[in-house]
C-alpha atoms as a PDB file:
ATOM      1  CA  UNK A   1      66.085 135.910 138.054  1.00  0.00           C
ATOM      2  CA  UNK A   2      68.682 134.989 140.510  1.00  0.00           C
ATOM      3  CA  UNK A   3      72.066 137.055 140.036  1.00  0.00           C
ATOM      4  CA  UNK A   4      74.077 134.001 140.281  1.00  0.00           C
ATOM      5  CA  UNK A   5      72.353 131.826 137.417  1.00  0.00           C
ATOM      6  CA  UNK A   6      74.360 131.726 134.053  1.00  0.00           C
ATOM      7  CA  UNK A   7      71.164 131.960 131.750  1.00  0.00           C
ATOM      8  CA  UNK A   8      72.352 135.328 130.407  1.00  0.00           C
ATOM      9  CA  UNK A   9      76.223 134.987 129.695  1.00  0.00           C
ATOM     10  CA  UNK A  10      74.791 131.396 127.844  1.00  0.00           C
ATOM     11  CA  UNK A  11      72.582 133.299 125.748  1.00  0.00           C
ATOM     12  CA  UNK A  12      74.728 136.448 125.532  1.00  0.00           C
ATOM     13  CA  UNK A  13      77.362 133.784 124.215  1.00  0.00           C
ATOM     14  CA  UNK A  14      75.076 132.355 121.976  1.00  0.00           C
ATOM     15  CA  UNK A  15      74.439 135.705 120.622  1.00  0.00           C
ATOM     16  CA  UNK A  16      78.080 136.596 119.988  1.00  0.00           C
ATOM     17  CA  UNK A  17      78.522 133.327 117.986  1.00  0.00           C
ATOM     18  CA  UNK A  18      74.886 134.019 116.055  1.00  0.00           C
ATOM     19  CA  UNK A  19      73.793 130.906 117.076  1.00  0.00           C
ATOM     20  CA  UNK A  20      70.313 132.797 117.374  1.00  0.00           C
ATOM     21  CA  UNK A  21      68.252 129.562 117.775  1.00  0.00           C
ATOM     22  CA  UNK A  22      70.019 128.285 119.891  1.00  0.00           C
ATOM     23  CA  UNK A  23      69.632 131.672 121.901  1.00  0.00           C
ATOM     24  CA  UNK A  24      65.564 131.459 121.663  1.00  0.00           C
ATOM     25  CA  UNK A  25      65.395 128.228 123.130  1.00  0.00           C
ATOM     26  CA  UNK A  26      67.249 129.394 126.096  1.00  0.00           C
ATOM     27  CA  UNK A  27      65.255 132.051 126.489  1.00  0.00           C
ATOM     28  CA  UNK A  28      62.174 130.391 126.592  1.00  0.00           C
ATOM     29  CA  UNK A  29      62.995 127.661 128.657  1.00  0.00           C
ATOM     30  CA  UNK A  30      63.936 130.097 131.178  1.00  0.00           C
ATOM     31  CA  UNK A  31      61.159 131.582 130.950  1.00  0.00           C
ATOM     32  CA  UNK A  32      58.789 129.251 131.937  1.00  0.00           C
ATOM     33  CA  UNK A  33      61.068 129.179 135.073  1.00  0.00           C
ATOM     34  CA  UNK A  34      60.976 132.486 135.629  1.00  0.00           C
ATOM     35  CA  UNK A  35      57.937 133.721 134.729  1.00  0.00           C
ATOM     36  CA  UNK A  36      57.966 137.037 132.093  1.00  0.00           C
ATOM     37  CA  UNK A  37      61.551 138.032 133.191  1.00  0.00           C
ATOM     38  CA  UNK A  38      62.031 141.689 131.396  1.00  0.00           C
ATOM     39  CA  UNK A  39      65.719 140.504 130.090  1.00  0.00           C
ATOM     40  CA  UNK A  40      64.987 137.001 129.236  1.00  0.00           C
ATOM     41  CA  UNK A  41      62.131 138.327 126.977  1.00  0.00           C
ATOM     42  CA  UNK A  42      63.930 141.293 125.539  1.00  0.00           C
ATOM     43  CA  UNK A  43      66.740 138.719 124.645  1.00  0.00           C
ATOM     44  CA  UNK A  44      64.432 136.307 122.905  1.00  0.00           C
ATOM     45  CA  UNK A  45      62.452 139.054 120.818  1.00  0.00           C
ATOM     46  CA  UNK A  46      66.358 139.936 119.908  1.00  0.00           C
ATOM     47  CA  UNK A  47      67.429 136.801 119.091  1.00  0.00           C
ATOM     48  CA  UNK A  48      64.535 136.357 116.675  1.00  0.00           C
ATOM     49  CA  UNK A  49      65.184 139.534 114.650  1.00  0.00           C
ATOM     50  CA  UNK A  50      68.953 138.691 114.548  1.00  0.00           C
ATOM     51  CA  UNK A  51      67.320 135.724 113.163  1.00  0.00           C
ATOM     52  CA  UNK A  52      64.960 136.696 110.711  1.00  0.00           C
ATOM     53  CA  UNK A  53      67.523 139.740 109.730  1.00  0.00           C
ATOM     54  CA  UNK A  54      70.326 136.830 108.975  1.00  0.00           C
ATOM     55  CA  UNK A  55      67.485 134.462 106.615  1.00  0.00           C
ATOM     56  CA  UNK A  56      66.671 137.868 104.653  1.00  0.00           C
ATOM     57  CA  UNK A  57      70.340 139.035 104.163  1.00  0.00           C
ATOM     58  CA  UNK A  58      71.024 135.230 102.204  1.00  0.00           C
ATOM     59  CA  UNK A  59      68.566 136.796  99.338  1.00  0.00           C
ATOM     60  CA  UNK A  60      69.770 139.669  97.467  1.00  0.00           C
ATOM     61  CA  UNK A  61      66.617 140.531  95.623  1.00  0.00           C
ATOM     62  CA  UNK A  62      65.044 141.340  99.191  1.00  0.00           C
ATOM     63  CA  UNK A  63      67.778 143.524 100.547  1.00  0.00           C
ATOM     64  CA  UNK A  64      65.646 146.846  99.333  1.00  0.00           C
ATOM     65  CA  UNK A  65      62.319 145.815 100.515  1.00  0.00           C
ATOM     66  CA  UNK A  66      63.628 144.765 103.259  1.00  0.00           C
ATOM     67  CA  UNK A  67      65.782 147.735 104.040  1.00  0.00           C
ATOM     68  CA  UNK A  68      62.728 149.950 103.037  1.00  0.00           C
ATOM     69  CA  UNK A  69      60.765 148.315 105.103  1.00  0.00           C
ATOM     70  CA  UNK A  70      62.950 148.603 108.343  1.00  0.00           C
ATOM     71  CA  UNK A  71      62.664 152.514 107.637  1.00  0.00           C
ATOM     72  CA  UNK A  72      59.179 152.895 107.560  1.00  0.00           C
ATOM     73  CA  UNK A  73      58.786 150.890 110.834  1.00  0.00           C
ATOM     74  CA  UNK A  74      61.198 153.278 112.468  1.00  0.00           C
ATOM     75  CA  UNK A  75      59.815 156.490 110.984  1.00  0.00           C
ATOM     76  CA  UNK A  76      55.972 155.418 112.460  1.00  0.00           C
ATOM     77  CA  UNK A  77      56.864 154.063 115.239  1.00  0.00           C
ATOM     78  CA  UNK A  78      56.245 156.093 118.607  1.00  0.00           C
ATOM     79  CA  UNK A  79      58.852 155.273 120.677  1.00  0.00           C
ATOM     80  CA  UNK A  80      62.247 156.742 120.311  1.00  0.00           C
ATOM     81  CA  UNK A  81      65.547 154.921 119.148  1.00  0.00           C
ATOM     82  CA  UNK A  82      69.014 155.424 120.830  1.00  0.00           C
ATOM     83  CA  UNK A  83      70.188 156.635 117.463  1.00  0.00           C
ATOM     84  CA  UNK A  84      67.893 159.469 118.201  1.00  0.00           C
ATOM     85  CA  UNK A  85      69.400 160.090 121.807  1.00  0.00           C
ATOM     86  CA  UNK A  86      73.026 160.172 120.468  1.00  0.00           C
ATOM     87  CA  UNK A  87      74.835 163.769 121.461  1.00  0.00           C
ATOM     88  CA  UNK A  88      74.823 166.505 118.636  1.00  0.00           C
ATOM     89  CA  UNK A  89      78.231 166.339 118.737  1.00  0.00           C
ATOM     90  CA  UNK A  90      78.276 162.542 117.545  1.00  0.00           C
ATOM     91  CA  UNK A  91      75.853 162.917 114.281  1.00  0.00           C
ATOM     92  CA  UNK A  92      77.200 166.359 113.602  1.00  0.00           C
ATOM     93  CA  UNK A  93      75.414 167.591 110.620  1.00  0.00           C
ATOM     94  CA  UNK A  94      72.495 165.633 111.188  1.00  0.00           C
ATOM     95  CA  UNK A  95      71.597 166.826 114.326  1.00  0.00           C
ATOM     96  CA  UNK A  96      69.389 169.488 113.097  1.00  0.00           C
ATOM     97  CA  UNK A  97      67.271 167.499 111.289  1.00  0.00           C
ATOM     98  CA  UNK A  98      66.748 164.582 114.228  1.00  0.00           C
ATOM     99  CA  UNK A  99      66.296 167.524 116.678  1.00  0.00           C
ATOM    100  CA  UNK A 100      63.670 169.207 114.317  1.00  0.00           C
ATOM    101  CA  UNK A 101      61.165 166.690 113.655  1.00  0.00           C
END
């Protein structure tokens, strides 16, 4: 993607506001232009949890399996967070047990 094209402050923008449709359909306009650009499609798989997260949060009676449900994708999944990365000195007593598993 050419350094001088304002697709990502627009959907950066978009972002800020949560106008997270708004952001998707950026994203994949753009990307039929340029074809499977890393940022475009990590800011449209964003923009679509944002999303999702913002449609769940409206009903209260979902907040724990949702929440729950968050967890156990983190805890199986393979790759590792930046929460994980953070310095010891940042999570304190919790470093331990992040370091240790």
């Amino acid at each position: 993607m050419s350094e001088n094209d304002k697709t990502c402050p627009l959907i950066i923008y978009y972002m800020r506001e949560k106008y997270y449709r708004h952001a998707i359909n950026t994203a994949v306009k753009n990307l039929k232009l340029y074809n499977n650009d890393p940022v475009l499609r990590f800011f449209k798989a964003f923009a679509t949890l944002m999303e999702e997260f913002i449609q769940l949060r409206d009903h209260p009676y979902l907040s724990l399996c949702s929440t729950a449900a968050l967890i156990y994708a983190h805890k199986r999944s393979e790759t590792i967070g930046n929460s994980e990365l953070c310095e010891p000195a940042e999570l304190g007593a919790e470093a331990v047990w992040i370091r240790s598993r």
